[in-house]
PDB file of N, CA and C in Angstrom:
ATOM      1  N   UNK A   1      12.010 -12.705   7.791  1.00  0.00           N
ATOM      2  CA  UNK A   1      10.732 -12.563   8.492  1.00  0.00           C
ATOM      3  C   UNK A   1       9.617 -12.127   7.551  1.00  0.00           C
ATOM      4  N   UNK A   2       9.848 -12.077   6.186  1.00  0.00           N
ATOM      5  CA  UNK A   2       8.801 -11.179   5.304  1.00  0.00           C
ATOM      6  C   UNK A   2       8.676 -12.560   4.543  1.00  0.00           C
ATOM      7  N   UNK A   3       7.599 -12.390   3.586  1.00  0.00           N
ATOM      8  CA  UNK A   3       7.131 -13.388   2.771  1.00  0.00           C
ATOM      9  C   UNK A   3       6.027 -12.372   2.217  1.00  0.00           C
ATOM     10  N   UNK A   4       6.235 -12.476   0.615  1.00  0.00           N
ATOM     11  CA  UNK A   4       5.254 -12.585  -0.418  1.00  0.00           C
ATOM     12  C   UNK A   4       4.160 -12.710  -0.419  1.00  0.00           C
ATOM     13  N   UNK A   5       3.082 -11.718  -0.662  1.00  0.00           N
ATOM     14  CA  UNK A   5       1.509 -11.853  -1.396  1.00  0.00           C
ATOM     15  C   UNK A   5       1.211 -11.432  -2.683  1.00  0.00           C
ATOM     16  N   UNK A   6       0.869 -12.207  -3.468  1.00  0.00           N
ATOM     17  CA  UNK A   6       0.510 -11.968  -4.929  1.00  0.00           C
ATOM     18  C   UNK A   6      -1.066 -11.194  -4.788  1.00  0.00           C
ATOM     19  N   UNK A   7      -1.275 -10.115  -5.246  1.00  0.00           N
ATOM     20  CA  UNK A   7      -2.601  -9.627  -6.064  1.00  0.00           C
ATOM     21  C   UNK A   7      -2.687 -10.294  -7.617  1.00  0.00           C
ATOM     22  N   UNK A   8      -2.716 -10.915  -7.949  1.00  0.00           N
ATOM     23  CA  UNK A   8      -2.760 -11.245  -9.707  1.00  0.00           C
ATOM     24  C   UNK A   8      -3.925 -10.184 -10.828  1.00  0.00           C
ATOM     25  N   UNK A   9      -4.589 -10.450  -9.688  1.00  0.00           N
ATOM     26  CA  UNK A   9      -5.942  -9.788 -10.704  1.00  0.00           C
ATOM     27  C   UNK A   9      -5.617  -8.219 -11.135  1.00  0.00           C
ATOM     28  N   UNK A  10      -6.529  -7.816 -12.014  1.00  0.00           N
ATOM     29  CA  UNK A  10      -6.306  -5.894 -12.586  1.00  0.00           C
ATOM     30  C   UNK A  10      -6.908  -5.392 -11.660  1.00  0.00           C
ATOM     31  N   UNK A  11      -7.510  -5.535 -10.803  1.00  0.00           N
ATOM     32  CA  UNK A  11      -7.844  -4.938  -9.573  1.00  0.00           C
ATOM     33  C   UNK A  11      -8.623  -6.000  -8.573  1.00  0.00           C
ATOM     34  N   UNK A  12      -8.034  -5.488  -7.102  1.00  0.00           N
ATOM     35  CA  UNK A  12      -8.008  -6.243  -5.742  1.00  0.00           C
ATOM     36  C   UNK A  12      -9.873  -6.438  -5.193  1.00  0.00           C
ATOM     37  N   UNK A  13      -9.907  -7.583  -5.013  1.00  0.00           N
ATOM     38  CA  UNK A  13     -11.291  -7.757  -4.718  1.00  0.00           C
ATOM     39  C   UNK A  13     -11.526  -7.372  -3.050  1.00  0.00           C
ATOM     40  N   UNK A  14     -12.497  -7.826  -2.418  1.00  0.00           N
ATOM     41  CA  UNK A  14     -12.735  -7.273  -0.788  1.00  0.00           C
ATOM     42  C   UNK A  14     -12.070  -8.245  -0.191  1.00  0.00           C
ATOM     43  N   UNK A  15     -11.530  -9.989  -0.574  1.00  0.00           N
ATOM     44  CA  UNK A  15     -10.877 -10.524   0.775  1.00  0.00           C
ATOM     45  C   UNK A  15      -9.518  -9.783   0.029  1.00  0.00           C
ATOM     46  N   UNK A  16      -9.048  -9.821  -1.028  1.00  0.00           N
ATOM     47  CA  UNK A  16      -7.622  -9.055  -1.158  1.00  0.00           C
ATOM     48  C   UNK A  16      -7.288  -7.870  -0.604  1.00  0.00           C
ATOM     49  N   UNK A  17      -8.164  -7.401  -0.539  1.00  0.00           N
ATOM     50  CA  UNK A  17      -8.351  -6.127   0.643  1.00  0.00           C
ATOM     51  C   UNK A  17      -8.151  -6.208   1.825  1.00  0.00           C
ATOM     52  N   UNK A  18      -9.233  -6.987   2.199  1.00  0.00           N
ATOM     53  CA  UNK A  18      -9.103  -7.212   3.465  1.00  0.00           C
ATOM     54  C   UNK A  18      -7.694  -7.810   3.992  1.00  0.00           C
ATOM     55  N   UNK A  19      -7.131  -8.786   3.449  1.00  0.00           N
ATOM     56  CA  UNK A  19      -6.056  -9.118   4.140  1.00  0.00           C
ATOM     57  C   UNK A  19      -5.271  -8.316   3.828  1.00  0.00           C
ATOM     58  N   UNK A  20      -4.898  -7.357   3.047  1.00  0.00           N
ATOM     59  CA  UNK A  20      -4.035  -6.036   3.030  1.00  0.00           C
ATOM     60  C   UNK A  20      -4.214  -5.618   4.136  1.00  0.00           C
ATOM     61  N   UNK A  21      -5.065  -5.814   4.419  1.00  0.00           N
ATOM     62  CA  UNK A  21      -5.955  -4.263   5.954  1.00  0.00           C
ATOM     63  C   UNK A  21      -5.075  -5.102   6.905  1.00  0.00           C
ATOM     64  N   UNK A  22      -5.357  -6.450   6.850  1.00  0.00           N
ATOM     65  CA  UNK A  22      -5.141  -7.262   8.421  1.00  0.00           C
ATOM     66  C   UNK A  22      -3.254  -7.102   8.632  1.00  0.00           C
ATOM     67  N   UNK A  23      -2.962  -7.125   7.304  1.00  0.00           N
ATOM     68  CA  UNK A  23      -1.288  -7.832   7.306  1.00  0.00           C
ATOM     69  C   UNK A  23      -0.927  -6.425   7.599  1.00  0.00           C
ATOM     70  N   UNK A  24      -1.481  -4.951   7.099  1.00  0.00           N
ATOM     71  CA  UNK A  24      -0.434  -3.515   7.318  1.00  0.00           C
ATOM     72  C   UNK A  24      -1.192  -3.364   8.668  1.00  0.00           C
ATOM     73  N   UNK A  25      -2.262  -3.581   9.592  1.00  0.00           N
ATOM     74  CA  UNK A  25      -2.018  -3.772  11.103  1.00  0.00           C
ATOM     75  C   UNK A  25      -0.938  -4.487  11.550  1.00  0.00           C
ATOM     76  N   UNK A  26      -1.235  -5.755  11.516  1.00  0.00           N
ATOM     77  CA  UNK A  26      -0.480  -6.817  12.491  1.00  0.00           C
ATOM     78  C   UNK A  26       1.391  -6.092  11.876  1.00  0.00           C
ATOM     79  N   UNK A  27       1.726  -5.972  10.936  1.00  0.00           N
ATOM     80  CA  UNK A  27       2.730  -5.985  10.694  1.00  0.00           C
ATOM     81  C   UNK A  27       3.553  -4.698  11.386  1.00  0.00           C
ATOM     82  N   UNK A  28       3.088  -3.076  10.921  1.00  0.00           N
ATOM     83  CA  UNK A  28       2.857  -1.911  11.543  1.00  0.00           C
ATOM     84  C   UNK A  28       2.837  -2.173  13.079  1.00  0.00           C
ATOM     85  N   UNK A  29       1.732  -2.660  13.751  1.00  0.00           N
ATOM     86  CA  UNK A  29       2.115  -2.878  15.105  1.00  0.00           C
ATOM     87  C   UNK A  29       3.386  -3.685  15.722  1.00  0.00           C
ATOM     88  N   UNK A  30       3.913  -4.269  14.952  1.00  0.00           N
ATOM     89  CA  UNK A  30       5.388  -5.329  14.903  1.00  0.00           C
ATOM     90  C   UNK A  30       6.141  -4.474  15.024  1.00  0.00           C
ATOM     91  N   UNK A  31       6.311  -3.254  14.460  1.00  0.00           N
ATOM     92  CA  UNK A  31       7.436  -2.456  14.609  1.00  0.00           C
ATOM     93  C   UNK A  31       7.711  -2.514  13.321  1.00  0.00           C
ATOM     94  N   UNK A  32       7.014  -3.059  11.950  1.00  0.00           N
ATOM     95  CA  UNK A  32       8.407  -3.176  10.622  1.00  0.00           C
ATOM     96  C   UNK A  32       7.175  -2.643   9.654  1.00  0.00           C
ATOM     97  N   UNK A  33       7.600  -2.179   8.549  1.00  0.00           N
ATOM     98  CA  UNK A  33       6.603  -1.468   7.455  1.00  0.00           C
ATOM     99  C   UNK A  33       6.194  -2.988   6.408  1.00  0.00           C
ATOM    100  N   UNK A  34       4.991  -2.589   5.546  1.00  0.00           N
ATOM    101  CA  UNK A  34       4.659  -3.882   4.497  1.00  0.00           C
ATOM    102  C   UNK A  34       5.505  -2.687   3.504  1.00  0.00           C
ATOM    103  N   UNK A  35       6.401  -3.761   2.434  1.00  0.00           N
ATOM    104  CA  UNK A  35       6.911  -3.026   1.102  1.00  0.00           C
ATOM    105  C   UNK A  35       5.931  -3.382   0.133  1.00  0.00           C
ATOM    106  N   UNK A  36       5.636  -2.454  -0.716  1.00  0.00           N
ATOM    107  CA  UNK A  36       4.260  -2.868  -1.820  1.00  0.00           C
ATOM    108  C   UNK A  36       4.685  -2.507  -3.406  1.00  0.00           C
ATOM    109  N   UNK A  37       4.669  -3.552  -4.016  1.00  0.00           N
ATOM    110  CA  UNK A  37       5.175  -2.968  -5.751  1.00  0.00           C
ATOM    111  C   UNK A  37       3.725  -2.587  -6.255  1.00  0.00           C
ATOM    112  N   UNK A  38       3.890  -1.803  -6.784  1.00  0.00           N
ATOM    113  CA  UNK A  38       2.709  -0.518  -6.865  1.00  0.00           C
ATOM    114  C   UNK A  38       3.004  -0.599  -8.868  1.00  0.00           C
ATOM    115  N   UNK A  39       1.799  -0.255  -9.294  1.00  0.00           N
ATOM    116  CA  UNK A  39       1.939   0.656 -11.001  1.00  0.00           C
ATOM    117  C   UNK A  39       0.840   1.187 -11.015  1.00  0.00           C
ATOM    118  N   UNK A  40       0.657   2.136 -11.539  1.00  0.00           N
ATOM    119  CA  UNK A  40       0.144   2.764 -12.233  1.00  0.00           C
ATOM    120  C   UNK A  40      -0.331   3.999 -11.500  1.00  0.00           C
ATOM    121  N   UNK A  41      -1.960   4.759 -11.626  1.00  0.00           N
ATOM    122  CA  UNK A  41      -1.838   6.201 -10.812  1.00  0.00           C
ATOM    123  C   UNK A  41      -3.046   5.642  -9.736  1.00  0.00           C
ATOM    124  N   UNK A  42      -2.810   6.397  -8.458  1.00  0.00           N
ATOM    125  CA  UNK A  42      -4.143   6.456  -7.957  1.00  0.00           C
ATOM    126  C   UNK A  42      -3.822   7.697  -6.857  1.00  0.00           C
ATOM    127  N   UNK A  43      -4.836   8.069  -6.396  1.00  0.00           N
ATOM    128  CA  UNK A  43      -5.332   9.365  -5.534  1.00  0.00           C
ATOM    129  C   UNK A  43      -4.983   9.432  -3.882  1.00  0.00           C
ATOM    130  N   UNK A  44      -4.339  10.206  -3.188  1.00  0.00           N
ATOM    131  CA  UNK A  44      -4.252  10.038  -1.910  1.00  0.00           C
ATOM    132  C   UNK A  44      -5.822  10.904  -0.951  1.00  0.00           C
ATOM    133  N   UNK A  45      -6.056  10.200   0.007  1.00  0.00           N
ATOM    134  CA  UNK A  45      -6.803  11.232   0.900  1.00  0.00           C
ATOM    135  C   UNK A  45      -6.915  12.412   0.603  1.00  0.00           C
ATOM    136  N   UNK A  46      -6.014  13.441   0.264  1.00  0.00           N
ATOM    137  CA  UNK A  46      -5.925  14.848   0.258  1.00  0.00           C
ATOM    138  C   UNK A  46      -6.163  15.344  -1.477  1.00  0.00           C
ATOM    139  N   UNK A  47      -6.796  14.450  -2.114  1.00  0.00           N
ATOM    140  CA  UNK A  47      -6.336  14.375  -3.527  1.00  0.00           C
ATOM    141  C   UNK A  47      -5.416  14.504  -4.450  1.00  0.00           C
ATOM    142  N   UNK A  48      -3.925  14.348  -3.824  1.00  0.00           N
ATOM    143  CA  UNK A  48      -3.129  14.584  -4.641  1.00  0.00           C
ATOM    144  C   UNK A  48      -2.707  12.866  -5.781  1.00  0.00           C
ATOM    145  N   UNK A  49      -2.598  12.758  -6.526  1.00  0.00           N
ATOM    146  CA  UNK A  49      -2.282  11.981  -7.340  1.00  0.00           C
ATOM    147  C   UNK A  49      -0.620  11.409  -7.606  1.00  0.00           C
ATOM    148  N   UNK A  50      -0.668  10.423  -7.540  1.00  0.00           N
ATOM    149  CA  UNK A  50       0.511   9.666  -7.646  1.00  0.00           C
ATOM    150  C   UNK A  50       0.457   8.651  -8.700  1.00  0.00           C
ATOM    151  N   UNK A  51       1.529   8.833  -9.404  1.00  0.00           N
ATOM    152  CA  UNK A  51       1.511   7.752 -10.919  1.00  0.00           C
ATOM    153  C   UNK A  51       2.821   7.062 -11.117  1.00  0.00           C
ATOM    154  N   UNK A  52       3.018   5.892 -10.990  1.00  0.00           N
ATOM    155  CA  UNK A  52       4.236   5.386 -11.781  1.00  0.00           C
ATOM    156  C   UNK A  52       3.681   4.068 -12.390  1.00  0.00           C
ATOM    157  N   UNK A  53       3.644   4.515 -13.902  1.00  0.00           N
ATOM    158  CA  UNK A  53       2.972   3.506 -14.730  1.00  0.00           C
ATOM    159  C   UNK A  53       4.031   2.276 -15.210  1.00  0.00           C
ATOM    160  N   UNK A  54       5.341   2.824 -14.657  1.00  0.00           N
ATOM    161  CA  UNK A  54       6.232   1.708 -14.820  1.00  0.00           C
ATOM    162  C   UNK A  54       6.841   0.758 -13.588  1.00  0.00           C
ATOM    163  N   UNK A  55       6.084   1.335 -12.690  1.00  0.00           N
ATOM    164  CA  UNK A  55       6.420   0.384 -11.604  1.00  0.00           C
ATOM    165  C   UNK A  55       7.307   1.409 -10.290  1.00  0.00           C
ATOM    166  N   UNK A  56       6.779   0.856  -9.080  1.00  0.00           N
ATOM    167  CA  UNK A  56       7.495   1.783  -8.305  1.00  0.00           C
ATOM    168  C   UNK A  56       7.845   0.241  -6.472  1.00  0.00           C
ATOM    169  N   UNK A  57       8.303   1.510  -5.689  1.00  0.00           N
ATOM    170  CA  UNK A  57       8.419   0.525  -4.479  1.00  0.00           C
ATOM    171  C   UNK A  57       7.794   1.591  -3.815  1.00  0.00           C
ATOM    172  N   UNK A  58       7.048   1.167  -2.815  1.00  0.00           N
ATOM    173  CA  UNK A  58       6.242   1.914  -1.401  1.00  0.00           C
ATOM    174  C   UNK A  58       6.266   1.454  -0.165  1.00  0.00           C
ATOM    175  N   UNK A  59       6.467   1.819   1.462  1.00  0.00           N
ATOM    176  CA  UNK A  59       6.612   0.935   2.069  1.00  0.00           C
ATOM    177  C   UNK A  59       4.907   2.000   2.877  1.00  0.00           C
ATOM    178  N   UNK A  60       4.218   0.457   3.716  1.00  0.00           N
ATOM    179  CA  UNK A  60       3.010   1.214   4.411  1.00  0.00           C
ATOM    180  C   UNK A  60       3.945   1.117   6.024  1.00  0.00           C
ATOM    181  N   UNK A  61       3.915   2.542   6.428  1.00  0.00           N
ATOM    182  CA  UNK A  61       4.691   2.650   7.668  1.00  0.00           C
ATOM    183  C   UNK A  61       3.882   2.639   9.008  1.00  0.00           C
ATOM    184  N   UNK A  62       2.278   2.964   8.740  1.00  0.00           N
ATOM    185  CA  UNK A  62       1.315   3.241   9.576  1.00  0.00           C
ATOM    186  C   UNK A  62      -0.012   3.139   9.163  1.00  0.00           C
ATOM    187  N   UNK A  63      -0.814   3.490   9.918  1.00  0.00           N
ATOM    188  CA  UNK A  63      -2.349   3.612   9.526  1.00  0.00           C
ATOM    189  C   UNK A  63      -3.251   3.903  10.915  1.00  0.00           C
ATOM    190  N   UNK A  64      -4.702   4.131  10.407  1.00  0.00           N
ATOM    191  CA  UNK A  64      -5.412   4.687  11.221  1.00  0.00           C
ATOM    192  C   UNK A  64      -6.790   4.132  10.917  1.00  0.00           C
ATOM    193  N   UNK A  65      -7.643   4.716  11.440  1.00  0.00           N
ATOM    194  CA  UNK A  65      -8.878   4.236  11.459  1.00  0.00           C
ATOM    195  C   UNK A  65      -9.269   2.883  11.060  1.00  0.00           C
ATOM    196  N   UNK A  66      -8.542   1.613  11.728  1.00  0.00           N
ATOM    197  CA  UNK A  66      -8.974   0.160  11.951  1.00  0.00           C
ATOM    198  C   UNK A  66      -8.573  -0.297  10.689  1.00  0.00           C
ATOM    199  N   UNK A  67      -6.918   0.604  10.291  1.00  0.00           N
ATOM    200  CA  UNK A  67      -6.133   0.351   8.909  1.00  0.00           C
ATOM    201  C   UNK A  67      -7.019   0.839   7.808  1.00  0.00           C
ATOM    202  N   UNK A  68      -8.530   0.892   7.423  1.00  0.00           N
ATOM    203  CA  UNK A  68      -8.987   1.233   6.394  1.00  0.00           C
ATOM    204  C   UNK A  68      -7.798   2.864   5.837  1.00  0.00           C
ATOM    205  N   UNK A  69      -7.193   3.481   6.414  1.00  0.00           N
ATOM    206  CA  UNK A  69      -6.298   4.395   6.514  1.00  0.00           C
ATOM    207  C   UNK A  69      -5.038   4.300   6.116  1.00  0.00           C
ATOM    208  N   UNK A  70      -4.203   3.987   5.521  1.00  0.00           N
ATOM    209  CA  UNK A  70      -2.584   3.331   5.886  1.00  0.00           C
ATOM    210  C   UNK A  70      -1.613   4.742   4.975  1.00  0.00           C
ATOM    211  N   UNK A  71      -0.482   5.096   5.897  1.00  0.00           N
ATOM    212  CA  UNK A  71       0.631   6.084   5.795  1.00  0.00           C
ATOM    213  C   UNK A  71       1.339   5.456   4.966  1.00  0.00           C
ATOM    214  N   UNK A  72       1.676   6.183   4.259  1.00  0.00           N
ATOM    215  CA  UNK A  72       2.752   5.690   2.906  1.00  0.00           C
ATOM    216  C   UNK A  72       3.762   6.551   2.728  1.00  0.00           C
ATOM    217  N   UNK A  73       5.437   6.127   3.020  1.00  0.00           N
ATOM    218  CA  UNK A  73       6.686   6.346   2.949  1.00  0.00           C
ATOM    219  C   UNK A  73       7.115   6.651   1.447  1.00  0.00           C
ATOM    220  N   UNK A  74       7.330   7.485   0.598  1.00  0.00           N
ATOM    221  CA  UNK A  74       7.404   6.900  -0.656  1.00  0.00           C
ATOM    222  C   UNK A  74       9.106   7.965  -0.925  1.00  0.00           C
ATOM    223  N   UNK A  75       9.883   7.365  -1.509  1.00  0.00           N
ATOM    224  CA  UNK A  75      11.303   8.246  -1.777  1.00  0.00           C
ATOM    225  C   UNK A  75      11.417   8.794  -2.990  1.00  0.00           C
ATOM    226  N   UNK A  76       9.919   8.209  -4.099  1.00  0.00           N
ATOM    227  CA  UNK A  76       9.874   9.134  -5.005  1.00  0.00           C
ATOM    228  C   UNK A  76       9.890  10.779  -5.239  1.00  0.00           C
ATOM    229  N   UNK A  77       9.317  11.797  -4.446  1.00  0.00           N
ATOM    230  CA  UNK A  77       9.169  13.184  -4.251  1.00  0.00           C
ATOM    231  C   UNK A  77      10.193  13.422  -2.977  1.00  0.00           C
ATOM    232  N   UNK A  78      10.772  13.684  -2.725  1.00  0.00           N
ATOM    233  CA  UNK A  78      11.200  14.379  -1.035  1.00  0.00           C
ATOM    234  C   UNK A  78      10.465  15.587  -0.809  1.00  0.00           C
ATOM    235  N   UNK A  79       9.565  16.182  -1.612  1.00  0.00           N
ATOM    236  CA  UNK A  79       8.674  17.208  -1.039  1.00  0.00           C
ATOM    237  C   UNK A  79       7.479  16.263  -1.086  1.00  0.00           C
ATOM    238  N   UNK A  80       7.010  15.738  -0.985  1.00  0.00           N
ATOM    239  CA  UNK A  80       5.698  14.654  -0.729  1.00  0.00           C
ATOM    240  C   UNK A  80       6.229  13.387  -0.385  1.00  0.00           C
ATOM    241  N   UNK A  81       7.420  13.170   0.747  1.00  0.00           N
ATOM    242  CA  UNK A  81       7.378  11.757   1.570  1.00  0.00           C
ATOM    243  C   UNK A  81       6.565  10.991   1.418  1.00  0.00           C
ATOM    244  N   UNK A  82       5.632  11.664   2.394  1.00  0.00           N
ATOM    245  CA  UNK A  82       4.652  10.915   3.421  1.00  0.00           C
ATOM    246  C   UNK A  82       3.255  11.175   3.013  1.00  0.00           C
ATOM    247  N   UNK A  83       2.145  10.466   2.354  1.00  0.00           N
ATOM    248  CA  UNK A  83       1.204  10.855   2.846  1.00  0.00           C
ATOM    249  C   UNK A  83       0.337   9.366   2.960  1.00  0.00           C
ATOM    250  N   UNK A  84      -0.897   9.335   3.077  1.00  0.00           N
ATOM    251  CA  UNK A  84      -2.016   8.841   3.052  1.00  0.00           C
ATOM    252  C   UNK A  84      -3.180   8.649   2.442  1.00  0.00           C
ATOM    253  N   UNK A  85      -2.891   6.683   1.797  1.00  0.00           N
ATOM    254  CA  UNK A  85      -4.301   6.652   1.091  1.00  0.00           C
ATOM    255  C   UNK A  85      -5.086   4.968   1.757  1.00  0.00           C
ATOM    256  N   UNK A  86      -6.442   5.206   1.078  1.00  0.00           N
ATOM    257  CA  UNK A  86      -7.293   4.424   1.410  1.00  0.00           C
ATOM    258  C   UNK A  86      -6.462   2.596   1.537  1.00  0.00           C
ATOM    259  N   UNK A  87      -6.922   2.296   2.191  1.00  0.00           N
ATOM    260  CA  UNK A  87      -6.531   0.434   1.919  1.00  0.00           C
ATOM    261  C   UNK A  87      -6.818   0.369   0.587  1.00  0.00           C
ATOM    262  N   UNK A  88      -8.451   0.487   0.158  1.00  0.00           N
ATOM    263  CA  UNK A  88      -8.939   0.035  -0.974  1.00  0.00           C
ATOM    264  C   UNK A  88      -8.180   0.851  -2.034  1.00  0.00           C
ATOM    265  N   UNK A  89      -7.803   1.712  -2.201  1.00  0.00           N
ATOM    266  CA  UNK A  89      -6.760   2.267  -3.662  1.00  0.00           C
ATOM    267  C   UNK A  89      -5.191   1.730  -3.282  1.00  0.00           C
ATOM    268  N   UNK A  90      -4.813   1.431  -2.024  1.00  0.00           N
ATOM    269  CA  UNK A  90      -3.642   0.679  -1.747  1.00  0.00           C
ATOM    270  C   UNK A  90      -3.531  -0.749  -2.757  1.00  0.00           C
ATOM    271  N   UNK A  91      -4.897  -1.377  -2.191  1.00  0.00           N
ATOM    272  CA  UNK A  91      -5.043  -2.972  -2.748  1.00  0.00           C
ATOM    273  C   UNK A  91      -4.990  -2.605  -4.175  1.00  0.00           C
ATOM    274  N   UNK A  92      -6.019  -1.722  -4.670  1.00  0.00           N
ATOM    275  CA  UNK A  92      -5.669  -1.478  -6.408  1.00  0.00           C
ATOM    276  C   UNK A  92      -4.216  -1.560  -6.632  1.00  0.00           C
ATOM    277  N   UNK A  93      -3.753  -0.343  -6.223  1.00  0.00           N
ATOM    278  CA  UNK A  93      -2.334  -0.429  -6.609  1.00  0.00           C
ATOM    279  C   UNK A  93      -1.267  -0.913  -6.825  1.00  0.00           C
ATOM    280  N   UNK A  94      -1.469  -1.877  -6.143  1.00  0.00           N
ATOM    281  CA  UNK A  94      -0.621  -3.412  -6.212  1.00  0.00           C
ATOM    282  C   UNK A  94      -1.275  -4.557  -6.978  1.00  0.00           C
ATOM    283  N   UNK A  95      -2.293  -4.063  -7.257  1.00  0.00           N
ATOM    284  CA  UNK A  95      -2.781  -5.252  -8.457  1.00  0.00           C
ATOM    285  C   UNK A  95      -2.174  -5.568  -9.472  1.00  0.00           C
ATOM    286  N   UNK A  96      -2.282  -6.693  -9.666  1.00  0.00           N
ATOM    287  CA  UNK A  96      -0.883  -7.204 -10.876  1.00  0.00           C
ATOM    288  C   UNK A  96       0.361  -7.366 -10.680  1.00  0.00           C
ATOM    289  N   UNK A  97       0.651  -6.971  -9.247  1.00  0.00           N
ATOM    290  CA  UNK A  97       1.741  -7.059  -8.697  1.00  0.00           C
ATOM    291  C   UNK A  97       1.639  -8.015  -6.967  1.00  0.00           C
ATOM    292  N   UNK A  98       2.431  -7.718  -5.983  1.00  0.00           N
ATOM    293  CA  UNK A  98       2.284  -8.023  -4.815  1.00  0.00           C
ATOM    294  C   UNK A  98       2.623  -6.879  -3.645  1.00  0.00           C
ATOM    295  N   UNK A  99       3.061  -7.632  -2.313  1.00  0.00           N
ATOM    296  CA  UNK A  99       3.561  -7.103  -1.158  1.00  0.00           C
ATOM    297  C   UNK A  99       4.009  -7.915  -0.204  1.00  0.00           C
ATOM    298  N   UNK A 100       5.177  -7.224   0.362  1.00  0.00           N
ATOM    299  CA  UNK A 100       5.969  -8.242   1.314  1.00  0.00           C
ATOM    300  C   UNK A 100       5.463  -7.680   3.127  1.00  0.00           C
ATOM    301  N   UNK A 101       5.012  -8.609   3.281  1.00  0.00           N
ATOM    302  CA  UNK A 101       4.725  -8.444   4.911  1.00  0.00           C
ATOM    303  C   UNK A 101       5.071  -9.475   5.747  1.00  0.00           C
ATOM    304  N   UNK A 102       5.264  -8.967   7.332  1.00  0.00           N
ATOM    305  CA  UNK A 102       5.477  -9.934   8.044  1.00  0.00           C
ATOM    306  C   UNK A 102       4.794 -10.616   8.975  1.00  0.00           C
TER     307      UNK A 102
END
């Protein structure tokens, strides 16, 4: 039920964004998370910082405010699960990489 989106570029433009935004709604409301291959660092809502410059896995489990918002599952920390960052540093983050949604 999942299929592949490439970001190619070093960072995500506004429709790459945008359809990030549309696919972690529609998908999130489905009942199933988007998985996102992520590198390098970027900032959550609360400012805490997250870095894996060698590559990591993330799944978006939720979101809020019309998705510009999206909850992030991550099994890297077990004292920092869960938190929350912007779509737009989401879409960065996967630049150069992709995400599987359904």
């Amino acid at each position: 039920a999942y299929r592949s989106v490439e970001i190619t570029s070093g960072k995500a433009d506004d429709g790459q964004t945008d359809k990030l935004r549309a696919d972690v709604v529609r998908t999130v409301d489905n009942g199933r998370a988007v998985v996102a291959n992520i590198a390098g660092t970027t900032s959550d809502v609360d400012g805490g910082v997250h870095s894996f410059e060698g590559g990591h896995y993330i799944s978006a489990v939720g979101y809020r405010d019309n998705g510009h918002i999206v909850r992030i599952a991550d099994s890297a920390n077990p004292t920092q699960a869960s938190y929350e960052i912007t779509v737009d540093n989401l879409a960065d983050w996967i630049a150069t990489r992709g995400y599987a949604t359904s």
